[in-house]
C-alpha atoms as a PDB file:
ATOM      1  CA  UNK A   1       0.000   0.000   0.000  1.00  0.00           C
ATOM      2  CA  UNK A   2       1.369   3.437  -0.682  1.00  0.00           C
ATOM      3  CA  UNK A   3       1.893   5.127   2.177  1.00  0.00           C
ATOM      4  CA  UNK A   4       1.326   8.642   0.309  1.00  0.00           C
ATOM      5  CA  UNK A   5      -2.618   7.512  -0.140  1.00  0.00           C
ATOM      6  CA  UNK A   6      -2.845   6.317   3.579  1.00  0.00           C
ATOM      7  CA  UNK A   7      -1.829   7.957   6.853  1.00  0.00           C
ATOM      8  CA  UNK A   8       0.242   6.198   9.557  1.00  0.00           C
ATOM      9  CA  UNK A   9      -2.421   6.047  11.650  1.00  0.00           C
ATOM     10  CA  UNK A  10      -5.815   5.497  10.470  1.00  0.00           C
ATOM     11  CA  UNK A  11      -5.343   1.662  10.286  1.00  0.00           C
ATOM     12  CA  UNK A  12      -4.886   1.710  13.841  1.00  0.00           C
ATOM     13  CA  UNK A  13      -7.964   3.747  14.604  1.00  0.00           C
ATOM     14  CA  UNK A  14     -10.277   1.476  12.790  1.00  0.00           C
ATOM     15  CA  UNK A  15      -9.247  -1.203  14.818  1.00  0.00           C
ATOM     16  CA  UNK A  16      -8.882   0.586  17.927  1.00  0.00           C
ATOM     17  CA  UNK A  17     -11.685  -0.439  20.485  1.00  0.00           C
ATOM     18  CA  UNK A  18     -13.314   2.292  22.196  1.00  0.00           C
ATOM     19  CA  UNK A  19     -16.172   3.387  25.261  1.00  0.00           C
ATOM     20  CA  UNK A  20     -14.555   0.783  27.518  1.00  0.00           C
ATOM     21  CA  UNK A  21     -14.103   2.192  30.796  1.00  0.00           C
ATOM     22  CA  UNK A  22     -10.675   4.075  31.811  1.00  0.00           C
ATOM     23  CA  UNK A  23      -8.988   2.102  34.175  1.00  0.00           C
ATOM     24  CA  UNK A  24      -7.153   4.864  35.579  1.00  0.00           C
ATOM     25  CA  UNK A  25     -10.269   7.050  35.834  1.00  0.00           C
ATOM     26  CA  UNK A  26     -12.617   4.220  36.406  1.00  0.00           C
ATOM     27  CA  UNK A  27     -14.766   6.222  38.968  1.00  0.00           C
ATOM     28  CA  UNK A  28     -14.628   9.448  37.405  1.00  0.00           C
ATOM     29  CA  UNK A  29     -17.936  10.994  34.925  1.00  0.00           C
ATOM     30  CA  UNK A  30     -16.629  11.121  32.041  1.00  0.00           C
ATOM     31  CA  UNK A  31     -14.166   7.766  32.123  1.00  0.00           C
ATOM     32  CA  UNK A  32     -15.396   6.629  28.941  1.00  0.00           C
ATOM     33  CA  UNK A  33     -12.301   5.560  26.048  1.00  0.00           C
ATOM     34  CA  UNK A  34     -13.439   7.451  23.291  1.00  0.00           C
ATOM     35  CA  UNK A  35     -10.487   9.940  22.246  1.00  0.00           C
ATOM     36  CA  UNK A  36      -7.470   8.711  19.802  1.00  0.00           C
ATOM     37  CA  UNK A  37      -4.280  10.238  19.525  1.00  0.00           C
ATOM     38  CA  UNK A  38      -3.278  10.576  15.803  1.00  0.00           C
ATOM     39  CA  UNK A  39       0.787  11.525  17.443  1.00  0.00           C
ATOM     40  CA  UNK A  40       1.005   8.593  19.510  1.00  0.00           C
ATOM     41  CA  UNK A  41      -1.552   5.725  17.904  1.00  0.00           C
ATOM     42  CA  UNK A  42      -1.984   3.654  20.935  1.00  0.00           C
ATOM     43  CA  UNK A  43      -4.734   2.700  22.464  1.00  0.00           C
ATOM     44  CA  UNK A  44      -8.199   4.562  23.363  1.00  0.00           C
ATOM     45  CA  UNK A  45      -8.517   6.706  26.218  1.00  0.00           C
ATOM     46  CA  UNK A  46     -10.961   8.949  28.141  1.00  0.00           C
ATOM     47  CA  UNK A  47     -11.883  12.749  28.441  1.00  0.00           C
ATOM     48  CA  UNK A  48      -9.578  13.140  31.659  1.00  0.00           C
ATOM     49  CA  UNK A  49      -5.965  10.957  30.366  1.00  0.00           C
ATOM     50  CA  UNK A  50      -6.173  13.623  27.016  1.00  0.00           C
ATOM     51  CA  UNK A  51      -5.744  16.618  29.671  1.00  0.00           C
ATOM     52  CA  UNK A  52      -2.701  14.761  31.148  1.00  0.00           C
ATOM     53  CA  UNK A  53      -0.698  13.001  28.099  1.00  0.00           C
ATOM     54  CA  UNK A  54      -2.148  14.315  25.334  1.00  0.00           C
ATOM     55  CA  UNK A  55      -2.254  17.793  25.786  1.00  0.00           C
ATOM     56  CA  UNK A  56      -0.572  19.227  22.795  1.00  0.00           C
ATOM     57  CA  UNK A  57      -1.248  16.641  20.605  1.00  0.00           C
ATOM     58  CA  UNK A  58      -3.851  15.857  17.907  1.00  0.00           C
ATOM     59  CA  UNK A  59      -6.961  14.338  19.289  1.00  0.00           C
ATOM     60  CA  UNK A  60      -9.864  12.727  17.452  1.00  0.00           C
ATOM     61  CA  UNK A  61     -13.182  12.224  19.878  1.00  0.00           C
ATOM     62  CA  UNK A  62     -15.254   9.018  18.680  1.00  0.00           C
ATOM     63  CA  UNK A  63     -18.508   8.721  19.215  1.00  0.00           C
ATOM     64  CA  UNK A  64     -21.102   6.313  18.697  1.00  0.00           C
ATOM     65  CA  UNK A  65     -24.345   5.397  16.559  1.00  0.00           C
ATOM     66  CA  UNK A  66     -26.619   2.455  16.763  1.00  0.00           C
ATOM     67  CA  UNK A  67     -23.210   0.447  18.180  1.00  0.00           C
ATOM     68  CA  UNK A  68     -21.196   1.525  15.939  1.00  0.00           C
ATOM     69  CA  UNK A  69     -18.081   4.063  15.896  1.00  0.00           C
ATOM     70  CA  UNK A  70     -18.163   7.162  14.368  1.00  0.00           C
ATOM     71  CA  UNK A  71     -17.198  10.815  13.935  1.00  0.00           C
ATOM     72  CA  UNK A  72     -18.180  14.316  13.260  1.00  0.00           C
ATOM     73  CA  UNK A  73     -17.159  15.114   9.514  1.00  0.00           C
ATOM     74  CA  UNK A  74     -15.926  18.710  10.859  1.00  0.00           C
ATOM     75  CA  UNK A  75     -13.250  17.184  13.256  1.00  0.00           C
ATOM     76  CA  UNK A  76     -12.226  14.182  10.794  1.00  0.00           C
ATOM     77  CA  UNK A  77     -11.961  16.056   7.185  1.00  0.00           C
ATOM     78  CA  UNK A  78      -8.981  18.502   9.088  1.00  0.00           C
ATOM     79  CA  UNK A  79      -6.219  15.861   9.217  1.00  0.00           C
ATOM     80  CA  UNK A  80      -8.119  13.189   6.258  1.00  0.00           C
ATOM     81  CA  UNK A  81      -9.520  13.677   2.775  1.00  0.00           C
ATOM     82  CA  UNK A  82     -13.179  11.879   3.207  1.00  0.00           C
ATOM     83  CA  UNK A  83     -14.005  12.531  -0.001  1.00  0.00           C
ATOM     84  CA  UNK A  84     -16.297   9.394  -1.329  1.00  0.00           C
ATOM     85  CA  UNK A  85     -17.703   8.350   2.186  1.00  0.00           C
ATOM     86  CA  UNK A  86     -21.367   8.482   2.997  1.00  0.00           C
ATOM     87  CA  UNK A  87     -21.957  10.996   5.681  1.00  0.00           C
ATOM     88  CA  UNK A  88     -25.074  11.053   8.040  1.00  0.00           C
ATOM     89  CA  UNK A  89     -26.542  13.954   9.913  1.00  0.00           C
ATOM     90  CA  UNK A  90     -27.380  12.355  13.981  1.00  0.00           C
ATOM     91  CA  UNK A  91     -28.647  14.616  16.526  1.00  0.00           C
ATOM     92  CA  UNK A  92     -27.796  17.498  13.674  1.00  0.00           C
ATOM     93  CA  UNK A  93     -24.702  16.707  13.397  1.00  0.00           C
ATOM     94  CA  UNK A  94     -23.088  15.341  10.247  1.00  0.00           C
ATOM     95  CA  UNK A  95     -20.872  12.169  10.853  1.00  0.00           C
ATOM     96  CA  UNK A  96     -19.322   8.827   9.027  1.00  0.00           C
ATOM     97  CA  UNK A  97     -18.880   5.910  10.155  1.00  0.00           C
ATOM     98  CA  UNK A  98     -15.229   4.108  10.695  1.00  0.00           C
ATOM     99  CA  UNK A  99     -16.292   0.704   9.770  1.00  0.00           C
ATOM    100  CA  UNK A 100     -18.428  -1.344   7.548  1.00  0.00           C
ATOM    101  CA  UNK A 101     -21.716  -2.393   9.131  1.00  0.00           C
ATOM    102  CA  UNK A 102     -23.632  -5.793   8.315  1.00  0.00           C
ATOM    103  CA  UNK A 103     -26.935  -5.611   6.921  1.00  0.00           C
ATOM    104  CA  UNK A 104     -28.434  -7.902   4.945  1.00  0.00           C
ATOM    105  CA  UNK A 105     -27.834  -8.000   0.728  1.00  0.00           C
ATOM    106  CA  UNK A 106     -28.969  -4.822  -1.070  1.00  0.00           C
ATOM    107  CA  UNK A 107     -32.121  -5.579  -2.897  1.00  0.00           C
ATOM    108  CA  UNK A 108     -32.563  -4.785  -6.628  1.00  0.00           C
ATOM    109  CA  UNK A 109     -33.272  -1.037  -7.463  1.00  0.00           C
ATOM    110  CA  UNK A 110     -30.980   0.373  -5.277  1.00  0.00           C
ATOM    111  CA  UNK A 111     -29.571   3.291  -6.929  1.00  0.00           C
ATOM    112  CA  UNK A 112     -26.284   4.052  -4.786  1.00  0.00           C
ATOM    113  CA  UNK A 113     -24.253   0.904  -3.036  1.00  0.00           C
ATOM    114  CA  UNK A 114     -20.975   0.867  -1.554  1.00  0.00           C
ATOM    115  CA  UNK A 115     -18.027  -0.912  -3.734  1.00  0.00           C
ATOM    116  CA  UNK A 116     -16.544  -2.825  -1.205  1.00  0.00           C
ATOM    117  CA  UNK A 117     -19.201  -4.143   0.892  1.00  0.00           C
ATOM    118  CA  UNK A 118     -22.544  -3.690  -1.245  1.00  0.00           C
ATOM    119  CA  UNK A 119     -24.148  -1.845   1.239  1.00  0.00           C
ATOM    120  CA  UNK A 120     -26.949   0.829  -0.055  1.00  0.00           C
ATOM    121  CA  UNK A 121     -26.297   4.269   0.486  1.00  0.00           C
ATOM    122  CA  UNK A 122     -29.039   7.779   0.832  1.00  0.00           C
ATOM    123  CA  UNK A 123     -26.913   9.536  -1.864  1.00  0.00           C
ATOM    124  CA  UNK A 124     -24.279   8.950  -4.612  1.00  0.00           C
ATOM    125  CA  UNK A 125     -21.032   8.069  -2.758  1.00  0.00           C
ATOM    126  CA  UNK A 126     -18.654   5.182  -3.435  1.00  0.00           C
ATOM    127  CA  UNK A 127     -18.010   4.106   0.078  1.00  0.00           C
ATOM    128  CA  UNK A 128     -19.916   3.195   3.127  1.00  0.00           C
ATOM    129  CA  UNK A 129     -17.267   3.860   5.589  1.00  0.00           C
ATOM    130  CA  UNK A 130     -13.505   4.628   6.461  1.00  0.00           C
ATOM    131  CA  UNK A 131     -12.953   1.170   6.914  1.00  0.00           C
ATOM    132  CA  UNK A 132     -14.544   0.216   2.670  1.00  0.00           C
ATOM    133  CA  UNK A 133     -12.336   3.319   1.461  1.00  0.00           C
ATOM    134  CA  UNK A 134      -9.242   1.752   2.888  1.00  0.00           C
ATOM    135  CA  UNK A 135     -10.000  -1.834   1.236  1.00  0.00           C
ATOM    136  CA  UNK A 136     -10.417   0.211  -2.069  1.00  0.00           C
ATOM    137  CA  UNK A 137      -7.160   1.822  -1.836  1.00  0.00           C
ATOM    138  CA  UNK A 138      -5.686  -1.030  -0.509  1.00  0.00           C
ATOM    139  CA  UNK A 139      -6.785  -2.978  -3.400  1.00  0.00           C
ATOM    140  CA  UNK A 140      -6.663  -0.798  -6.674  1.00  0.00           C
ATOM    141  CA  UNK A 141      -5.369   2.543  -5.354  1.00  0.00           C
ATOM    142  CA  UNK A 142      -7.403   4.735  -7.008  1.00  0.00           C
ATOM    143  CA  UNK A 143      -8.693   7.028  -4.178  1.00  0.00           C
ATOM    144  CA  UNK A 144      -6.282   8.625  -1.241  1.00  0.00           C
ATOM    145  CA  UNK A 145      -6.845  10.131   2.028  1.00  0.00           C
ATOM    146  CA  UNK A 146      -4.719  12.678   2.316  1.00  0.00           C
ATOM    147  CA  UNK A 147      -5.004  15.947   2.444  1.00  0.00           C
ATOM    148  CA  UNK A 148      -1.911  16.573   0.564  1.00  0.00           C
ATOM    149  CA  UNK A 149      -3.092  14.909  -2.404  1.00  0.00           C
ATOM    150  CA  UNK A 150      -6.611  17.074  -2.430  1.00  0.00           C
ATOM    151  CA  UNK A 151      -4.791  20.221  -2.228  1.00  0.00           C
ATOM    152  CA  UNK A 152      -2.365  19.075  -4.988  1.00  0.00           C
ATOM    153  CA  UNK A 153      -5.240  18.390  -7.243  1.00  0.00           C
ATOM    154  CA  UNK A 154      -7.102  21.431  -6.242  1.00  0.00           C
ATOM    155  CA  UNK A 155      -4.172  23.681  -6.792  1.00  0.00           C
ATOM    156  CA  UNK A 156      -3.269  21.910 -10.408  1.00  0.00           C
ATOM    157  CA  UNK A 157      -6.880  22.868 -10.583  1.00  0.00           C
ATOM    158  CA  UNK A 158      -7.071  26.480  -9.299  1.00  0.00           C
ATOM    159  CA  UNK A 159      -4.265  26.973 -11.529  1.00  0.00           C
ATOM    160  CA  UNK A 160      -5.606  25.905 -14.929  1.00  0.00           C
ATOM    161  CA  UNK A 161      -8.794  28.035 -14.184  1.00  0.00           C
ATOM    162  CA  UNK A 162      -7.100  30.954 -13.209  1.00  0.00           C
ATOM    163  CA  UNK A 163      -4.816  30.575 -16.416  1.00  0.00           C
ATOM    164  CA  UNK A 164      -7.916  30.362 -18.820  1.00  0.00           C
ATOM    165  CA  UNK A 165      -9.005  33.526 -17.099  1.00  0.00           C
ATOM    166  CA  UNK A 166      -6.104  35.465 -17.646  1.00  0.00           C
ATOM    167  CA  UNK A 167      -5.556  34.229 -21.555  1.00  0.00           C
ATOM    168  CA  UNK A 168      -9.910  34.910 -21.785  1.00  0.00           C
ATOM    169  CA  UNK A 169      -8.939  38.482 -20.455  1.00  0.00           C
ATOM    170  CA  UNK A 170      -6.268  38.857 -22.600  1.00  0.00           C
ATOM    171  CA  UNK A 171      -8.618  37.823 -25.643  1.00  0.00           C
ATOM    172  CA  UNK A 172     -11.044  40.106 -24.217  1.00  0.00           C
ATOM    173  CA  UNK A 173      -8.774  43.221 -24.247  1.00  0.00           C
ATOM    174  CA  UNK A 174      -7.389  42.574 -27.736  1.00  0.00           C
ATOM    175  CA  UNK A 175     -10.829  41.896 -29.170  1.00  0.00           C
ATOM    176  CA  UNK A 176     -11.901  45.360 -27.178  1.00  0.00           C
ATOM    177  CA  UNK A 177      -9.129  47.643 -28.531  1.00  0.00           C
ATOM    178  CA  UNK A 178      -9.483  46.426 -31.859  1.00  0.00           C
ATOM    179  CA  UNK A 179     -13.362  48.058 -32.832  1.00  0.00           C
ATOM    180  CA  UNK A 180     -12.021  51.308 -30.893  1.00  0.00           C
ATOM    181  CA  UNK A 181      -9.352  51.787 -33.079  1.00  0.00           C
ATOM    182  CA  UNK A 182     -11.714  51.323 -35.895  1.00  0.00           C
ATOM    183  CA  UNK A 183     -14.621  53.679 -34.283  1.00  0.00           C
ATOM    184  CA  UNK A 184     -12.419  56.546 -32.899  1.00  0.00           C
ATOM    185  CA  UNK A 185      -9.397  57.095 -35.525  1.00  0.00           C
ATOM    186  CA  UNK A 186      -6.948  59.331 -34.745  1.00  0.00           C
ATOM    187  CA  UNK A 187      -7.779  62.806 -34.870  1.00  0.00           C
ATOM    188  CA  UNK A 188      -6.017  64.978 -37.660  1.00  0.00           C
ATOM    189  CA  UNK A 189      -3.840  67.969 -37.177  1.00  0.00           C
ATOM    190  CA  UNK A 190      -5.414  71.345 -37.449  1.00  0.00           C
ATOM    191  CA  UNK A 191      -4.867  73.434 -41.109  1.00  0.00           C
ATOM    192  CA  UNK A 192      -2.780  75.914 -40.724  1.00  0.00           C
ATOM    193  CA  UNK A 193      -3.847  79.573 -40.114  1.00  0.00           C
ATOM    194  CA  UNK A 194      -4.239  82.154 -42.837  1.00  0.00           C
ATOM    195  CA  UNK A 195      -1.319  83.964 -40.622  1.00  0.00           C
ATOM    196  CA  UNK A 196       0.525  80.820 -40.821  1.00  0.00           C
ATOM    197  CA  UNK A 197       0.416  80.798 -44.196  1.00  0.00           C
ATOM    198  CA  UNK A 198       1.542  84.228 -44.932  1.00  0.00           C
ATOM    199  CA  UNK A 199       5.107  85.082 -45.011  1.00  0.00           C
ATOM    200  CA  UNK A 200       6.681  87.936 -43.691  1.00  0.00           C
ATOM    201  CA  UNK A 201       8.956  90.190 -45.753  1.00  0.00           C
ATOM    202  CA  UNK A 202      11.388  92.512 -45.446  1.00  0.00           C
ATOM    203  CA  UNK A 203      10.765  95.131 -42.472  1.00  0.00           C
ATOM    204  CA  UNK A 204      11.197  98.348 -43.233  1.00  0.00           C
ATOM    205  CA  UNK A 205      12.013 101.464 -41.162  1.00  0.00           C
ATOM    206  CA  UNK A 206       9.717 104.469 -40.900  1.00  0.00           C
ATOM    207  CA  UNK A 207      11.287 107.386 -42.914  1.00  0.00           C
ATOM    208  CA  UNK A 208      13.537 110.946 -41.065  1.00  0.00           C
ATOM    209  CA  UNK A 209      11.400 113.512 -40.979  1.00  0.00           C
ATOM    210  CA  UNK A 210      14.017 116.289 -41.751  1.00  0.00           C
END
């Protein structure tokens, strides 16, 4: 697997177990394992170990649908390119899920199914989960999730628009000077005066009176 389409640490976070109960902060409220370090990719861990270990490092909170994992799309899509993956909106907030889910086998007339795992899906994606993007990647390597690669593309992008633009301007300005050239010719010089015509002779000096 190219490890330009993947990040180091997603594998680990879709198998990563999580809500089992903190062991060091067993009787606290919130002692719940459902934050993931993207720095250190170990294991899950609650509200209460981020403040002391993970402090300064990039945090993921997981959270959870029907029993099964997942996360909010504006917390995931800043450190992975989702693009492809069915998102949900639960409790108005929109999330995917990490892994596939069973369900039973797509009947006919579904218009949108996931590659991998068949599953149907509410709108026109390719992938049910994290979990079916990775097998695709995995398998043919036509999709990525990182970031790097999305701004690449949206650059080489950005900058083939924004050429177009300047070459439609420049057609636009040549095509624009060429009928007022044509509409307002140059104006001619004035004809010269009847005193700049004439020329002056000879001066001659009034005559002694004697």
């Amino acid at each position: 697997m190219d490890p330009l389409l993947v990040p180091p640490w997603l594998e680990s976070l879709l198998s990563t177990a999580f809500f089992s109960i903190c062991r060091t902060h067993r009787d606290a409220a919130r002692s719940e394992c459902n934050m993931y370090c993207l720095d250190c990719k170990g294991d899950a861990f609650c509200f209460y170990c981020r403040s002391s270990r993970h402090k300064d490092h990039q945090v993921i909170q997981i959270r959870r649908s029907s029993y099964h994992d997942v996360v909010r799309v504006a917390e995931i899509q800043k450190v992975l390119d989702i693009s492809g993956v069915q998102t949900y909106v639960i409790n108005s907030a929109r999330v995917l899920f990490l892994n596939e889910r069973p369900q039973p086998k797509s009947g006919k007339g579904v218009p949108h199914i996931c590659e991998i795992c068949g599953r149907s899906l509410l709108d026109p994606f390719r992938f049910c989960s994290l979990g079916c993007k990775l097998v695709e990647i995995k398998r043919n390597g036509d999709a990525s999730f990182t970031l790097e690669t999305k701004n690449e593309e949206l650059m080489e992008r950005r900058e083939g628009i924004s050429s177009r633009m300047v070459k439609s301007r420049e057609d636009h300005e040549e095509l624009r000077e060429g009928p007022q050239q044509d509409i307002y010719p140059p104006t001619p010089p004035p004809p010269p005066t009847a005193s700049a015509r004439r020329r002056k002779g000879i001066p001659h000096r009034a005559p002694f009176r004697s």
